[in-house]
Protein backbone atom coordinates (compact mmCIF):
# COMPACT_ATOMS: atom_id res chain seq x y z
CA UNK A 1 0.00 0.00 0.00
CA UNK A 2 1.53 3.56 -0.78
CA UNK A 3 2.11 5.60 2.05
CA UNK A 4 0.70 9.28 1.68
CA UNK A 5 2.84 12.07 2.12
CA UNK A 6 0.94 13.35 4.68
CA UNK A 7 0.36 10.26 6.35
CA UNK A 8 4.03 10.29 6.43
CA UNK A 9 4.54 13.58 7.83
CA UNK A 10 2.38 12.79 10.80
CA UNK A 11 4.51 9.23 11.84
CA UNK A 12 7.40 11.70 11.27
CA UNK A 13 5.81 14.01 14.13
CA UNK A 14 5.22 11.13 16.54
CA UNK A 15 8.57 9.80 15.55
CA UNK A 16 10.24 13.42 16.90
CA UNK A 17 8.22 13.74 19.84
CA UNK A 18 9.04 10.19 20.59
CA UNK A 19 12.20 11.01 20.34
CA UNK A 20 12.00 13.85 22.46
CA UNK A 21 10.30 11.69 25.40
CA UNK A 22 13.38 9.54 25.21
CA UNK A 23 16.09 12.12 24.67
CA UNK A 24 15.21 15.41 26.53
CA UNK A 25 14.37 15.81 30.22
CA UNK A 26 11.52 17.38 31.08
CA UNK A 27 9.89 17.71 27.26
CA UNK A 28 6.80 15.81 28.36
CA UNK A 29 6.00 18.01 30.81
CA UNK A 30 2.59 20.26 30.71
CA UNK A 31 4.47 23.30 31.30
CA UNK A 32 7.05 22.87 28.49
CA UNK A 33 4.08 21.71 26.16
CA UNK A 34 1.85 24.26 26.89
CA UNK A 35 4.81 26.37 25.90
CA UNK A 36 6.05 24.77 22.63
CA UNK A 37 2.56 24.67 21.07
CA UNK A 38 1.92 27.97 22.09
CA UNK A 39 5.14 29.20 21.01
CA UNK A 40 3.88 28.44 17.40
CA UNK A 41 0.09 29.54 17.71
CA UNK A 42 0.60 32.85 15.34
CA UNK A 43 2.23 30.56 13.00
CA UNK A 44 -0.46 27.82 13.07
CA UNK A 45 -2.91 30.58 12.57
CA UNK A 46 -1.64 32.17 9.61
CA UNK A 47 -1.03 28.39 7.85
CA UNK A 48 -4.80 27.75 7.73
CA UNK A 49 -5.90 30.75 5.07
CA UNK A 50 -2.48 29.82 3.72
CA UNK A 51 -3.24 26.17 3.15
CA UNK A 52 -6.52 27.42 1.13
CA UNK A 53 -4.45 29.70 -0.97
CA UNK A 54 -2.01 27.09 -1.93
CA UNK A 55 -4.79 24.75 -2.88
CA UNK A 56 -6.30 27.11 -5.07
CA UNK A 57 -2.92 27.83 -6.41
CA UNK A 58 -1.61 31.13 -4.68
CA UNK A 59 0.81 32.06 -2.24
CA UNK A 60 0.53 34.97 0.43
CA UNK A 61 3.72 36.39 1.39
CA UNK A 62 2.82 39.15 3.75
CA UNK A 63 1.27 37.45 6.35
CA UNK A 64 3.92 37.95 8.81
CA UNK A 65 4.50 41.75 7.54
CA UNK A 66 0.81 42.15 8.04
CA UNK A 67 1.54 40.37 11.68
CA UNK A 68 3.74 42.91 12.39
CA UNK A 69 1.65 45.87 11.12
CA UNK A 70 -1.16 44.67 13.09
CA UNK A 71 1.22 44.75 16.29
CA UNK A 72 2.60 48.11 15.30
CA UNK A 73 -0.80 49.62 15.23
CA UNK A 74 -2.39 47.64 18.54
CA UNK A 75 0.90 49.31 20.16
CA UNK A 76 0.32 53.10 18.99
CA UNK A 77 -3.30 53.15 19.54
CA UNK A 78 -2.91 51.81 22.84
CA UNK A 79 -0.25 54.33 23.45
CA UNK A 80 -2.51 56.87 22.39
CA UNK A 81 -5.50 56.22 24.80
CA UNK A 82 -7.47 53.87 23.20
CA UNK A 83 -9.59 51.30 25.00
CA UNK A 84 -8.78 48.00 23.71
CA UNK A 85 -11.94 46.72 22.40
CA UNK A 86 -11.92 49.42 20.30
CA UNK A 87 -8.13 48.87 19.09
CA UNK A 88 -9.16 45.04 18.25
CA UNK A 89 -11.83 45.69 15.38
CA UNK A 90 -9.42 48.56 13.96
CA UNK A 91 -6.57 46.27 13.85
CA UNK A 92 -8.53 43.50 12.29
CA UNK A 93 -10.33 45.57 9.81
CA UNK A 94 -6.61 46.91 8.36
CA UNK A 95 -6.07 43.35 8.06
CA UNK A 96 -9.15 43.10 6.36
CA UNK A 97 -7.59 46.41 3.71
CA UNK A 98 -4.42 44.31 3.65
CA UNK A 99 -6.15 41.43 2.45
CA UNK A 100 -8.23 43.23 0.23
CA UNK A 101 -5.79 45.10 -1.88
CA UNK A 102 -3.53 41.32 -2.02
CA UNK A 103 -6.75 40.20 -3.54
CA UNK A 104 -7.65 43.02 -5.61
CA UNK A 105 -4.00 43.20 -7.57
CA UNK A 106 -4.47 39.53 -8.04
CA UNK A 107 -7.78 39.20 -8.83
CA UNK A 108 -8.33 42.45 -10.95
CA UNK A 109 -5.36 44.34 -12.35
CA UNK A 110 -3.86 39.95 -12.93
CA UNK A 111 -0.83 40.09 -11.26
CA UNK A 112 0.15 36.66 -10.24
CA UNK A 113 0.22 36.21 -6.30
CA UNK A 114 3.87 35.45 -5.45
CA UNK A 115 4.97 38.68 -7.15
CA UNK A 116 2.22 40.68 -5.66
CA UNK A 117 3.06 39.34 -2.05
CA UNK A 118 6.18 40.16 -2.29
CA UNK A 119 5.56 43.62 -2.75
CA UNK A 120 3.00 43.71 -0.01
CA UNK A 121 5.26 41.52 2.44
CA UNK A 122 7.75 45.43 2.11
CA UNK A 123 4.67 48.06 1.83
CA UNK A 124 2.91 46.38 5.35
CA UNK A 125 6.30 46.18 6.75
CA UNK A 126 7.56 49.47 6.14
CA UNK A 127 3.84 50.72 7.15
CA UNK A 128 4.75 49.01 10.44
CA UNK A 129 7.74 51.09 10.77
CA UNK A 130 5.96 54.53 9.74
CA UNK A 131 3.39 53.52 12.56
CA UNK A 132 5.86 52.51 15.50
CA UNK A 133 9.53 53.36 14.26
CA UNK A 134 11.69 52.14 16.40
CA UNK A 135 9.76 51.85 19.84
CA UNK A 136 8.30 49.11 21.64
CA UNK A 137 5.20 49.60 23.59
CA UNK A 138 4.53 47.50 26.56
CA UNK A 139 2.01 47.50 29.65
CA UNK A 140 -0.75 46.07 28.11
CA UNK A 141 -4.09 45.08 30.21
CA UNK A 142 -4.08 41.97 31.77
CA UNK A 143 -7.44 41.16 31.27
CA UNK A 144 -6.75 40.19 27.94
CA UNK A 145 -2.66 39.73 27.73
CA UNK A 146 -2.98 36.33 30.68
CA UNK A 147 -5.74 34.68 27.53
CA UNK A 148 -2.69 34.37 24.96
CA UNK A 149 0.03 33.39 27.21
CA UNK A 150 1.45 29.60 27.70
CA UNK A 151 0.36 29.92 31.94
CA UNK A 152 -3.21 30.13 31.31
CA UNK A 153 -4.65 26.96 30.03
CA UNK A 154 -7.86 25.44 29.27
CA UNK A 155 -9.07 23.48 32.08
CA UNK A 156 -8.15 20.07 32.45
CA UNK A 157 -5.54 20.20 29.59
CA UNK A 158 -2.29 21.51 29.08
CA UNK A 159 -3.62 23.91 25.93
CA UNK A 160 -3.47 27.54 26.04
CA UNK A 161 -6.85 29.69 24.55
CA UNK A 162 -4.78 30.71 21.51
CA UNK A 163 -3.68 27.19 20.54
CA UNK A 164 -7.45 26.34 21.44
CA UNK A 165 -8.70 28.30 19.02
CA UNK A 166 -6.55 27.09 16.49
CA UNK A 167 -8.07 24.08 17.27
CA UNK A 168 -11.58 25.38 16.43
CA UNK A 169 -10.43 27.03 13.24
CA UNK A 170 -8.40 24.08 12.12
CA UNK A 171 -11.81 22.07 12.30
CA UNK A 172 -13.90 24.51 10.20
CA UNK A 173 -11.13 24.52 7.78
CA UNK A 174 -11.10 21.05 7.28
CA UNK A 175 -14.75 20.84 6.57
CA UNK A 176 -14.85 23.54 4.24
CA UNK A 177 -11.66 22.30 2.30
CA UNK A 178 -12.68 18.31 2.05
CA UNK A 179 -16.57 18.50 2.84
CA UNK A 180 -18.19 21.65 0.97
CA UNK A 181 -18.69 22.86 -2.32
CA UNK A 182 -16.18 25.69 -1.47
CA UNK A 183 -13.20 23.31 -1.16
CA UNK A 184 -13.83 21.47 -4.22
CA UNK A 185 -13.82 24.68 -6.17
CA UNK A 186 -10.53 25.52 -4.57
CA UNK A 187 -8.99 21.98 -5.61
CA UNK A 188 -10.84 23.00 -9.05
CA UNK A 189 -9.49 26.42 -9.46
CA UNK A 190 -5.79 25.18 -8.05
CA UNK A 191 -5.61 21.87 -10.64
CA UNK A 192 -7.09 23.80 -13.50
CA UNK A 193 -8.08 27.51 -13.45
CA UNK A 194 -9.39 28.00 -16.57
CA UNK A 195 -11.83 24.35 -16.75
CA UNK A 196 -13.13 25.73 -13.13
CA UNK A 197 -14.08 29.34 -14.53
CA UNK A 198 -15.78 27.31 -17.71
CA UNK A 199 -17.52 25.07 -15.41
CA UNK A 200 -19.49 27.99 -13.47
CA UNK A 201 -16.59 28.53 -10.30
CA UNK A 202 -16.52 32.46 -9.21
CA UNK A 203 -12.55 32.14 -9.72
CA UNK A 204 -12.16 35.95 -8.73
CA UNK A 205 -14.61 35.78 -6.09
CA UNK A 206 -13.01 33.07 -4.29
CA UNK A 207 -9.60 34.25 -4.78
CA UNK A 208 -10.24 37.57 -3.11
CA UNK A 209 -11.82 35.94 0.16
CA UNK A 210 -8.97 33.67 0.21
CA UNK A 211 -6.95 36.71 0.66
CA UNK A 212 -9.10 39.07 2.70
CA UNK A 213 -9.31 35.60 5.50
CA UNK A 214 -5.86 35.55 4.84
CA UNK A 215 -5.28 39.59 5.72
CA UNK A 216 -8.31 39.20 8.61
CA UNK A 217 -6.29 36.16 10.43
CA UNK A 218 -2.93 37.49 10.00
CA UNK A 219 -3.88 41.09 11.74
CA UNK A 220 -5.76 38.92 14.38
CA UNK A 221 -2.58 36.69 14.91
CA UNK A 222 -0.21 40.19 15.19
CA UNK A 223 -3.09 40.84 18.16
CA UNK A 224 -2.23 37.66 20.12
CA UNK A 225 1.81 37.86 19.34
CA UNK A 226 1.45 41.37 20.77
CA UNK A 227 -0.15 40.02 24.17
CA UNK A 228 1.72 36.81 24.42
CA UNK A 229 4.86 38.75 24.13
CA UNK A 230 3.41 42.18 25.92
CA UNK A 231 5.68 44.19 23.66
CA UNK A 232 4.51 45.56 20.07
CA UNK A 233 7.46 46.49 17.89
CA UNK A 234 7.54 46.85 14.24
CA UNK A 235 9.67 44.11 13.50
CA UNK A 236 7.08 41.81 15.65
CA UNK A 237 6.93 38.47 13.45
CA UNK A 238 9.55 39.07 11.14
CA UNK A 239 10.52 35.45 9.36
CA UNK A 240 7.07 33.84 10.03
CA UNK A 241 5.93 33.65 6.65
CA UNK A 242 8.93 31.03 5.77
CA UNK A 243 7.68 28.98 8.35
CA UNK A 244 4.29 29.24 7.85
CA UNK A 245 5.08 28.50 4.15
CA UNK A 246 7.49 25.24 5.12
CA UNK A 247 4.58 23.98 7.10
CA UNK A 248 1.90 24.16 4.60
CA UNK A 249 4.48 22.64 2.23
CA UNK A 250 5.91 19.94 4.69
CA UNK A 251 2.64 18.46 4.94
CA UNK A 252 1.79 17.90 1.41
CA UNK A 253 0.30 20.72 0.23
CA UNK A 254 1.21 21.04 -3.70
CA UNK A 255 2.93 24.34 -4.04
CA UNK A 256 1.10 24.61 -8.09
CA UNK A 257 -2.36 24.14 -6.01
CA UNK A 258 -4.90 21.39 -6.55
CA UNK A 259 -3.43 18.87 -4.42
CA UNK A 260 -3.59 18.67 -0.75
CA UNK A 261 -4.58 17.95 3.06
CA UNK A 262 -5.67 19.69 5.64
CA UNK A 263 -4.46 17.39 8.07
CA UNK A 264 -1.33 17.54 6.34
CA UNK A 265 -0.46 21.30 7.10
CA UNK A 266 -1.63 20.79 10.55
CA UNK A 267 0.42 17.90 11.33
CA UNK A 268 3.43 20.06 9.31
CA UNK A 269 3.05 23.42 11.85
CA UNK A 270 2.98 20.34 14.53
CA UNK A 271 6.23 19.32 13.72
CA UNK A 272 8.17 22.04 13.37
CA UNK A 273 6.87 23.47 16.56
CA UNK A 274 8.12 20.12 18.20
CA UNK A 275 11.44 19.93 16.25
CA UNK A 276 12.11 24.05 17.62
CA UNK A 277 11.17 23.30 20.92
CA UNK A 278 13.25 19.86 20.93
CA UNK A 279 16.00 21.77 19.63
CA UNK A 280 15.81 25.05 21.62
CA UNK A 281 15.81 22.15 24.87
CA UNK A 282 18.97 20.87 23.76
CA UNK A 283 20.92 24.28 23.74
CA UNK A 284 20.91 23.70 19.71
CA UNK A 285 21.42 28.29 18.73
CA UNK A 286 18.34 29.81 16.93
CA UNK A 287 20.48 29.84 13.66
CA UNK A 288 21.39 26.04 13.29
CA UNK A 289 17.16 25.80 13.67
CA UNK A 290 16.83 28.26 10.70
CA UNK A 291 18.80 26.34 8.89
CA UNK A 292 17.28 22.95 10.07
CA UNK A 293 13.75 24.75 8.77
CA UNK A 294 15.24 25.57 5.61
CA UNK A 295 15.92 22.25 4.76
CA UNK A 296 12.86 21.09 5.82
CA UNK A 297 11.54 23.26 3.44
CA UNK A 298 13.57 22.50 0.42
CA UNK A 299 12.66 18.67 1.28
CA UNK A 300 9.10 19.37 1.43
CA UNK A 301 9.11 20.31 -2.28
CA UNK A 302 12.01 18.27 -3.43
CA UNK A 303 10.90 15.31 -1.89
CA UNK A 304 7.78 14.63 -3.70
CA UNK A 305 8.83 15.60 -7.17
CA UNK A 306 11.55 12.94 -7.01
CA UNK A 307 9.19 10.15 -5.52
CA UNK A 308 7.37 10.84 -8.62
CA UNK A 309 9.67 11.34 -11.10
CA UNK A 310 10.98 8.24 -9.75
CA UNK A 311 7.53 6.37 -10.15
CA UNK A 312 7.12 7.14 -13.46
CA UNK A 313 10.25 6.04 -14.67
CA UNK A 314 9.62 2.90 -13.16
CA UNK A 315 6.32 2.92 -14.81
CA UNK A 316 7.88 3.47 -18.23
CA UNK A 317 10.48 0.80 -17.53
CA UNK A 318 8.04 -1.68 -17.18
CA UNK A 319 5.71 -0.50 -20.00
CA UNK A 320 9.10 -1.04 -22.36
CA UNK A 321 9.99 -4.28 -20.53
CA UNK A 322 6.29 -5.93 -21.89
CA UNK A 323 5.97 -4.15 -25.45
C-alpha cells in the first residue's frame, strides 16, 4: 500500500516527539508543552488561510509583515488612549484592507500572487515602521494579555486559549476544504483555473476571500503575538511567513495548487513546533534551527517531485519491458 505524504509527515511528528520523550528531560512536561505549542500559535494561525491559498494555487507572502503591522498599530493606539476593544476591530479591519488590496491586484489588475506578495510583504512592513519606528510599547491590560500566554490553560488540559482556538479554526477549515462545495472549487481552481471558470466557479470571487481571510487572520494573529509577548514592535513576526510557508508545504500541500490535506499542514506546523522546541531544549542556537527549517523546506518540495519522477520512470520501464 503507498504511504501518503501526509500520512508520512504525521509518523514523522510522533517519531520526533518520541524522540523527544526519550532524549530530553523534562519535554513531556505540561508546562514545556503548553509552551512549545503555544510558542507556534501565530504561526499555526496564519497556515490555515495559507493552506486554502495554496490549494487554489496562490501564495501569500505578507502574512507575517501584516503580523507585524497589526502589532505596530495595537501598540500606537494603545499608546494613544485607546480602550482596547476598540483597538481590536481597527486592527482587524486593516487586516481586512491588507487582504483586500492582495486580492484586488491579483484578482483584478492579474498580477500573479507570489509577485504581488512580495511587494505587499515590504509596503505592510515598512507601514509598520511609519506607525511605531523604532519603539516598543509595553504595559498592556491583563485582562486580555494572561488569555494568549502559555500559563493560562484550558481546564483540564495543558492547551493555552490561543492554541485552542486554532483548534476550532483548524476544524472549520477542514470541513470547508474536504466537505463543501467551497473546497472542491478551490482543488478546481488550483488543478485547473481556466476548466473551473468554464464550469461555473466564481474564480475571482473566491480568490479575493482567500486573501481578505488571509489579511483578517494574519492582523488577528499580530493581536495575540502582541499580548503573548506584551511588547509591540515593528519588526514583531519578522521570518514567520517562511515557516508558515514550510509547514503548509511539509505536509503535502502542492505548491502549483490542486493537491492537498488539511491534516497535512496541521500535522506540518505540529512538527516544526516540536522539532524548535526539541532543539531550543537541547541548547541547539536559533540559527542552526533556521537552517534545520530551511531544509525542511527545500525537502518538502524536493521530496515529492523525485518520488514521482521516480515512479514514473519505473512505470515506463516496465511499459518497455512488456511491449
Amino acid at each position: 500500500m503507498k504511504l501518503r505524504w501526509d500520512t508520512a509527515v504525521g509518523v514523522l511528528l510522533v517519531a520526533v516527539f518520541l524522540t523527544g520523550l526519550g532524549t530530553t528531560d523534562g519535554f513531556a512536561g505540561r508546562d514545556n508543552l503548553a509552551f512549545a505549542f503555544n510558542d507556534i500559535a501565530e504561526v499555526a494561525l496564519m497556515a490555515l488561510p495559507m493552506t486554502l491559498l495554496v490549494v487554489a494555487g496562490q501564495v501569500d507572502l505578507s502574512v507575517a509583515s501584516m503580523l507585524g503591522l497589526s502589532s505596530a498599530l495595537t501598540g500606537q493606539l494603545w499608546d494613544a488612549g485607546w480602550a482596547f476593544e476598540t483597538i481590536v476591530p481597527i486592527v482587524l479591519l486593516v487586516g481586512v484592507v491588507g487582504g483586500l488590496l492582495n486580492g484586488w491586484l491579483v484578482t483584478r489588475v492579474g498580477l500573479p500572487s507570489l509577485a504581488v506578495t512580495i511587494g505587499t510583504l515590504a509596503l505592510y512592513r515598512g507601514l509598520a515602521s511609519v506607525v511605531l519606528g523604532s519603539n516598543a510599547i509595553t504595559d498592556f491590560p491583563e485582562t486580555y494579555a494572561k488569555w494568549a500566554v502559555d500559563t493560562t490553560t484550558v481546564p483540564g488540559t495543558f492547551l493555552t486559549y490561543p492554541v485552542a482556538l486554532f483548534i476550532v479554526l483548524a476544524a472549520i477549515a477542514a470541513v470547508v476544504l474536504h466537505a463543501t462545495g467551497v473546497g472542491r472549487s478551490l482543488f478546481a481552481i488550483g488543478a485547473q483555473e481556466d476548466a473551473a471558470y468554464f464550469a461555473g466557479i466564481r474564480v475571482k470571487r473566491v480568490k479575493l476571500l482567500l486573501f481578505v481571510v488571509s489579511g483578517l487572520i494574519s492582523a488577528f494573529a499580530g493581536v495575540v503575538f502582541t499580548l503573548r509577548y506584551g511588547s509591540a514592535r515593528a519588526d514583531n513576526g519578522q521570518g514567520f511567513e517562511m515557516l508558515v510557508i514550510a509547514s503548509v508545504l511539509l505536509g503535502g500541500v502542492d505548491f502549483d495548487g490542486g493537491k492537498g490535506t488539511l491534516f497535512g499542514a496541521v500535522a506540518g506546523v505540529l512538527l516544526i513546533g516540536v522539532l524548535k522546541n526539541l532543539l531550543t531544549l537541547n541548547d541547539v542556537a536559533n540559527e542552526v534551527q533556521v537552517i534545520v527549517t530551511g531544509l525542511l523546506l527545500v525537502a518538502s518540495v524536493l521530496t515529492p517531485r523525485l518520488i514521482t519522477t521516480v515512479s514514473a520512470w519505473r512505470h515506463r520501464r516496465a511499459a518497455a519491458s512488456t511491449s
